[in-house]
PDB file of N, CA and C in Angstrom:
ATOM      1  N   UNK A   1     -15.822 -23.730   9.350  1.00  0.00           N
ATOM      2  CA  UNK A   1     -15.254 -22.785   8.397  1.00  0.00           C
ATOM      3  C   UNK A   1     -13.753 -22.660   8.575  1.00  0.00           C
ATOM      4  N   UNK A   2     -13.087 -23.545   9.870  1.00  0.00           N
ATOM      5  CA  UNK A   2     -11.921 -22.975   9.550  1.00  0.00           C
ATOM      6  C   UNK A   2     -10.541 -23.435   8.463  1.00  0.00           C
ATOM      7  N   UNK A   3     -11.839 -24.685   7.860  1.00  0.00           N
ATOM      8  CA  UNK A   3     -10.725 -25.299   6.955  1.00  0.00           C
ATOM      9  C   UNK A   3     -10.583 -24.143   5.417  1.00  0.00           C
ATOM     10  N   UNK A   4     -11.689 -23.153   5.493  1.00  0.00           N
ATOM     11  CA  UNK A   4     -11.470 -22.490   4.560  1.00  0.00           C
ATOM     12  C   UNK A   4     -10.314 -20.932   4.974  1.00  0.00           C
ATOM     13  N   UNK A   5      -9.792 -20.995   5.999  1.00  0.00           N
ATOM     14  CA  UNK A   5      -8.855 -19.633   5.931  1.00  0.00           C
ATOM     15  C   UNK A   5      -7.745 -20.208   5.599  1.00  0.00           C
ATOM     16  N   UNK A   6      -6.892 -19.541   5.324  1.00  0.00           N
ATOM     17  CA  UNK A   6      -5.437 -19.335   4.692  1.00  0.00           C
ATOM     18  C   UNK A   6      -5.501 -20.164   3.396  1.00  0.00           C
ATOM     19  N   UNK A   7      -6.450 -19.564   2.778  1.00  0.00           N
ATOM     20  CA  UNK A   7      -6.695 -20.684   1.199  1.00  0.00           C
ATOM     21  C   UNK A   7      -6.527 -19.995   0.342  1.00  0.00           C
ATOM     22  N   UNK A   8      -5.372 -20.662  -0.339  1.00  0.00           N
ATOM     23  CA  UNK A   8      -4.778 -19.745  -2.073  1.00  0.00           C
ATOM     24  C   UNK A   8      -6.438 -19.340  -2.535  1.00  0.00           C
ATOM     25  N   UNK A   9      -6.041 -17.741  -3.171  1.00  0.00           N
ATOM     26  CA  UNK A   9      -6.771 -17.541  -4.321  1.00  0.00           C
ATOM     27  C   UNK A   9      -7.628 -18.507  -5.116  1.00  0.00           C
ATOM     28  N   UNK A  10      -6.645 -19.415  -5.932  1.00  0.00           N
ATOM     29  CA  UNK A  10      -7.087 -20.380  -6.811  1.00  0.00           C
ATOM     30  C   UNK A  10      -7.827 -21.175  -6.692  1.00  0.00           C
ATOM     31  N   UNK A  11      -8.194 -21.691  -4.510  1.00  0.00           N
ATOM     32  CA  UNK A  11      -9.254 -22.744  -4.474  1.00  0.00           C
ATOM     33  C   UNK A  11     -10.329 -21.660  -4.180  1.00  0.00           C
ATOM     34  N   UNK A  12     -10.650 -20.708  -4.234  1.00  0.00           N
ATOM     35  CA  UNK A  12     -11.936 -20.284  -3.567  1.00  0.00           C
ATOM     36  C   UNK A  12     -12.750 -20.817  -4.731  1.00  0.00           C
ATOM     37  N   UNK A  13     -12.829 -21.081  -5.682  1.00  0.00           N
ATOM     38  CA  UNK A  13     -13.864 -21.435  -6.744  1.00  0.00           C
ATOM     39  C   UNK A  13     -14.531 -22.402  -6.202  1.00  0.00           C
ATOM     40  N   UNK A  14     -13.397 -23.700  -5.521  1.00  0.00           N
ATOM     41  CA  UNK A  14     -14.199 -24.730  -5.090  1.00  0.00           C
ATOM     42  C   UNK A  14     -15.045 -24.396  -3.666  1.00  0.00           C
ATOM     43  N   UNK A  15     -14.506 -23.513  -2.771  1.00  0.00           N
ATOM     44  CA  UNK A  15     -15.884 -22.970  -1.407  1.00  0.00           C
ATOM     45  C   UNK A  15     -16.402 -22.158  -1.957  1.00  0.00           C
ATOM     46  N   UNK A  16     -16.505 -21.701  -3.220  1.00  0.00           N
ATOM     47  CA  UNK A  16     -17.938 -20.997  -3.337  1.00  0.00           C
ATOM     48  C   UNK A  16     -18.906 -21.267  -4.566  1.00  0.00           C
ATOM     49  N   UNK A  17     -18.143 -22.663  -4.831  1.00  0.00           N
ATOM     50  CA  UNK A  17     -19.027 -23.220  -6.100  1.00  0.00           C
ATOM     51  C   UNK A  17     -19.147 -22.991  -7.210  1.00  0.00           C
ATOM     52  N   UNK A  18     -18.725 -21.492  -7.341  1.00  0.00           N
ATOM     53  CA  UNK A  18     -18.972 -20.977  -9.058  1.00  0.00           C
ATOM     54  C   UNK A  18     -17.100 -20.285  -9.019  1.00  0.00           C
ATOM     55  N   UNK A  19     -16.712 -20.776 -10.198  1.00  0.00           N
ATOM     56  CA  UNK A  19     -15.698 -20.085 -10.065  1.00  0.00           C
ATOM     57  C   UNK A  19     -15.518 -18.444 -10.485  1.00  0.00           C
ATOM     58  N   UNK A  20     -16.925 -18.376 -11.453  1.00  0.00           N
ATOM     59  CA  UNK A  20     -16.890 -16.500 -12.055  1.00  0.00           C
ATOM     60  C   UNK A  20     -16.875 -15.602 -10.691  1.00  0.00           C
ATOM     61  N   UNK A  21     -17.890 -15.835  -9.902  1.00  0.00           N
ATOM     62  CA  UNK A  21     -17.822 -15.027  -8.655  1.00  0.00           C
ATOM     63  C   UNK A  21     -17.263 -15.031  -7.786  1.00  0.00           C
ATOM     64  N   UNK A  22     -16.192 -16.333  -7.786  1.00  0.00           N
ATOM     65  CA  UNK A  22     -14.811 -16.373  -6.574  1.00  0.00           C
ATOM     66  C   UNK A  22     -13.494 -15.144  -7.955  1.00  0.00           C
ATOM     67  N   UNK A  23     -13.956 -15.329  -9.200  1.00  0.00           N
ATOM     68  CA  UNK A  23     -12.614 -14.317  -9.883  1.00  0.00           C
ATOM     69  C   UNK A  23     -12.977 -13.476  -9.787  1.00  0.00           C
ATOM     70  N   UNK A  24     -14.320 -12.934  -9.289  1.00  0.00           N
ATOM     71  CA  UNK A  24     -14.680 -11.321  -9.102  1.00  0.00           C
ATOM     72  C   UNK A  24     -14.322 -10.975  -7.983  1.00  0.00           C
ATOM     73  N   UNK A  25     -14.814 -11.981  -6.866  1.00  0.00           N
ATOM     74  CA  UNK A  25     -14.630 -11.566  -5.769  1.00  0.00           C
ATOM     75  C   UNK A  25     -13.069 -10.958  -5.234  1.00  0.00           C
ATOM     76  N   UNK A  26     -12.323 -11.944  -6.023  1.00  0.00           N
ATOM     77  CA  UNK A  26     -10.255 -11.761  -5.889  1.00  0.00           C
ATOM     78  C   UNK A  26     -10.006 -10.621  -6.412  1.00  0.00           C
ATOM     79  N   UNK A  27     -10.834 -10.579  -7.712  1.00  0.00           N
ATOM     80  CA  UNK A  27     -10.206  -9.203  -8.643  1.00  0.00           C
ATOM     81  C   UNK A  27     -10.546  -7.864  -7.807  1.00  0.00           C
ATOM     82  N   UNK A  28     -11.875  -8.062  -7.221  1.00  0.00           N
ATOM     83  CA  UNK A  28     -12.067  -6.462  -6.319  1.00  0.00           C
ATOM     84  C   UNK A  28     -11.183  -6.497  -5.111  1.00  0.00           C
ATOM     85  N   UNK A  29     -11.211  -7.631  -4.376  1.00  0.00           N
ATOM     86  CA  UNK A  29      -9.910  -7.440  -3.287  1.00  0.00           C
ATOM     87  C   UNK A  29      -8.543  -7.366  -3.340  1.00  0.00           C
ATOM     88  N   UNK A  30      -8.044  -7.828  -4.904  1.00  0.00           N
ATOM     89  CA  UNK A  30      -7.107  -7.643  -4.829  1.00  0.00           C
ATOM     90  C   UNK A  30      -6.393  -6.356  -5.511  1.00  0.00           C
ATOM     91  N   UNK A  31      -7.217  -5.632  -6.193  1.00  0.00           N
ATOM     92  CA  UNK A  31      -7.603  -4.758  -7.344  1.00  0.00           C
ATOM     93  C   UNK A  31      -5.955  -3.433  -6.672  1.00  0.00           C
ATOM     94  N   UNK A  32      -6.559  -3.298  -5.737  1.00  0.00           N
ATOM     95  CA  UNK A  32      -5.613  -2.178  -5.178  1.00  0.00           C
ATOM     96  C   UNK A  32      -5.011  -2.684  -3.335  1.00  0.00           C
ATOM     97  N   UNK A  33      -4.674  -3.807  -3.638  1.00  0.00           N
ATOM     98  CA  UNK A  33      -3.607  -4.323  -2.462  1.00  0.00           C
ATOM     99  C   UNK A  33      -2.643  -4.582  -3.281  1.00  0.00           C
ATOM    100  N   UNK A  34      -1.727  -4.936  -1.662  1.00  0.00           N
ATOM    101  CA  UNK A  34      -0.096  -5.814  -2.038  1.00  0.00           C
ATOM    102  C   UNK A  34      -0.537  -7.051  -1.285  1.00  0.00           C
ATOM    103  N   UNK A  35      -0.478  -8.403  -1.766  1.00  0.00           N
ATOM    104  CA  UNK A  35      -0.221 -10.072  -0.902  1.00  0.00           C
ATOM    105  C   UNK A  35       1.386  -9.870  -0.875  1.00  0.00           C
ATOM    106  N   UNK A  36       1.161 -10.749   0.256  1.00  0.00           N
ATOM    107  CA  UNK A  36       2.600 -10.975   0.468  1.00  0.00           C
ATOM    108  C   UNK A  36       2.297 -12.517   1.043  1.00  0.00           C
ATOM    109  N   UNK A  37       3.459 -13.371   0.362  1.00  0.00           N
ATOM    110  CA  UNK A  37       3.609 -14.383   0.741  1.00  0.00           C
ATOM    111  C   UNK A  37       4.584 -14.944   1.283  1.00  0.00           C
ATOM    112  N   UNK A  38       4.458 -15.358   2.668  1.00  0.00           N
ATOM    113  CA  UNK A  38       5.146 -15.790   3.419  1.00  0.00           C
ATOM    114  C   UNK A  38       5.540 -16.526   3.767  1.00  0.00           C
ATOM    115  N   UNK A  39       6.458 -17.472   4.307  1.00  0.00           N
ATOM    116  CA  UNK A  39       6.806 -18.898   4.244  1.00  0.00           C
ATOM    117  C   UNK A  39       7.754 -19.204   5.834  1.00  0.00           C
ATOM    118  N   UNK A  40       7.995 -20.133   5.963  1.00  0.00           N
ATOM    119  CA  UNK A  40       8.127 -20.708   6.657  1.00  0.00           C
ATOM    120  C   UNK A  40       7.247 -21.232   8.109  1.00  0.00           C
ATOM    121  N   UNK A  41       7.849 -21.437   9.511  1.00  0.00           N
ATOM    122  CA  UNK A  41       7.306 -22.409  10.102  1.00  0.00           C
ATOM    123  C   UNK A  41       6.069 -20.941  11.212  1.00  0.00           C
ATOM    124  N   UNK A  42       5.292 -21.401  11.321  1.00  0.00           N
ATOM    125  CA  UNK A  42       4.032 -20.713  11.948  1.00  0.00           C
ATOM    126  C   UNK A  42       4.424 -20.066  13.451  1.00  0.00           C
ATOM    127  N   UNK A  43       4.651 -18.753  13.720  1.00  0.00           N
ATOM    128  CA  UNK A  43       4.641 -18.263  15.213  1.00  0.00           C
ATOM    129  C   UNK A  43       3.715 -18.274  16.076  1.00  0.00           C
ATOM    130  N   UNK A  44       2.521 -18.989  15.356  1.00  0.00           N
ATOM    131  CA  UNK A  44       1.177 -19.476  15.866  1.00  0.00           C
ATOM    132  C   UNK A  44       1.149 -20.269  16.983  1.00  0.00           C
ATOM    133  N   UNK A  45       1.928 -21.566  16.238  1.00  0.00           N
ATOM    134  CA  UNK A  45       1.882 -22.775  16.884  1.00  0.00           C
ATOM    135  C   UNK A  45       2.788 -22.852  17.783  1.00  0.00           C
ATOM    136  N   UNK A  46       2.772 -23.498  18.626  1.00  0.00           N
ATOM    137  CA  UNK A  46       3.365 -23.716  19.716  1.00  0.00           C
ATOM    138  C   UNK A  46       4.752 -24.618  19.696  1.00  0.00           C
ATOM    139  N   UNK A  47       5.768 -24.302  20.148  1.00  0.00           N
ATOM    140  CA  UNK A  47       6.651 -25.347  20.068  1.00  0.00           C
ATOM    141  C   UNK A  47       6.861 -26.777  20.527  1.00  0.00           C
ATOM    142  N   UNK A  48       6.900 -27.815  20.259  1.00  0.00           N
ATOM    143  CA  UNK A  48       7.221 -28.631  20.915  1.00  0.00           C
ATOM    144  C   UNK A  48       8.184 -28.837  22.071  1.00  0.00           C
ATOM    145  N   UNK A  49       8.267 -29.323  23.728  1.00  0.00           N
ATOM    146  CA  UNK A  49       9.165 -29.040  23.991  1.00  0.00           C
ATOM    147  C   UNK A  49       9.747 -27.706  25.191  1.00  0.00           C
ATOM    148  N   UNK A  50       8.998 -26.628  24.429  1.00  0.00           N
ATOM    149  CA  UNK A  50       9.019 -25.433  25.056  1.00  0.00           C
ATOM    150  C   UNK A  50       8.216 -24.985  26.412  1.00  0.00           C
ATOM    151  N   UNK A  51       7.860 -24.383  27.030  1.00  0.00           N
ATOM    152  CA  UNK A  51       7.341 -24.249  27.931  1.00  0.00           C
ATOM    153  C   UNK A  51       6.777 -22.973  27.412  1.00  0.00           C
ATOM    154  N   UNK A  52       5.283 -22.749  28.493  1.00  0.00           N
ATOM    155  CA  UNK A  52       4.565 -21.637  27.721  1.00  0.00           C
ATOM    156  C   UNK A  52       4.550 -20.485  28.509  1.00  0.00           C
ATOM    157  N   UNK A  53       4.778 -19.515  27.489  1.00  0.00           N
ATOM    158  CA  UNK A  53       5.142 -18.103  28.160  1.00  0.00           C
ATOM    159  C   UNK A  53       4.364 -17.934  29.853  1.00  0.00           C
ATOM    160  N   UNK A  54       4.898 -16.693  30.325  1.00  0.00           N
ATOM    161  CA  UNK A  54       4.324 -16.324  31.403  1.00  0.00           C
ATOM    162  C   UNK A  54       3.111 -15.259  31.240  1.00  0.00           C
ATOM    163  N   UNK A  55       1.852 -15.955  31.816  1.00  0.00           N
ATOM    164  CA  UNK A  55       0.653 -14.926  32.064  1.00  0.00           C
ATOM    165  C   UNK A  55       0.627 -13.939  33.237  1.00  0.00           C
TER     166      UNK A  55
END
């Protein structure tokens, strides 16, 4: 499953097969939020290079 997180809106039709119930599903979650889209390089990943913090 983890190829399905951080997936635009627009593909959930294709992981859930029907696209009516991936636009329901967006419209109730998104109904009364803010997205924010964010960009650039991931604070996730690790740097190349770097050495890894202290435990």
């Amino acid at each position: 499953m983890d190829s399905a997180l951080n997936t635009a809106f627009s593909d959930w039709g294709n992981i859930l097969y029907n696209t009516t119930i991936a636009t329901a599903i967006v419209d109730r979650l998104a109904e009364n939020s803010e997205i924010f889209l964010l960009g650039g390089e991931s604070l996730r990943k690790p740097k190349s290079g770097s050495s890894s913090p202290a435990q």
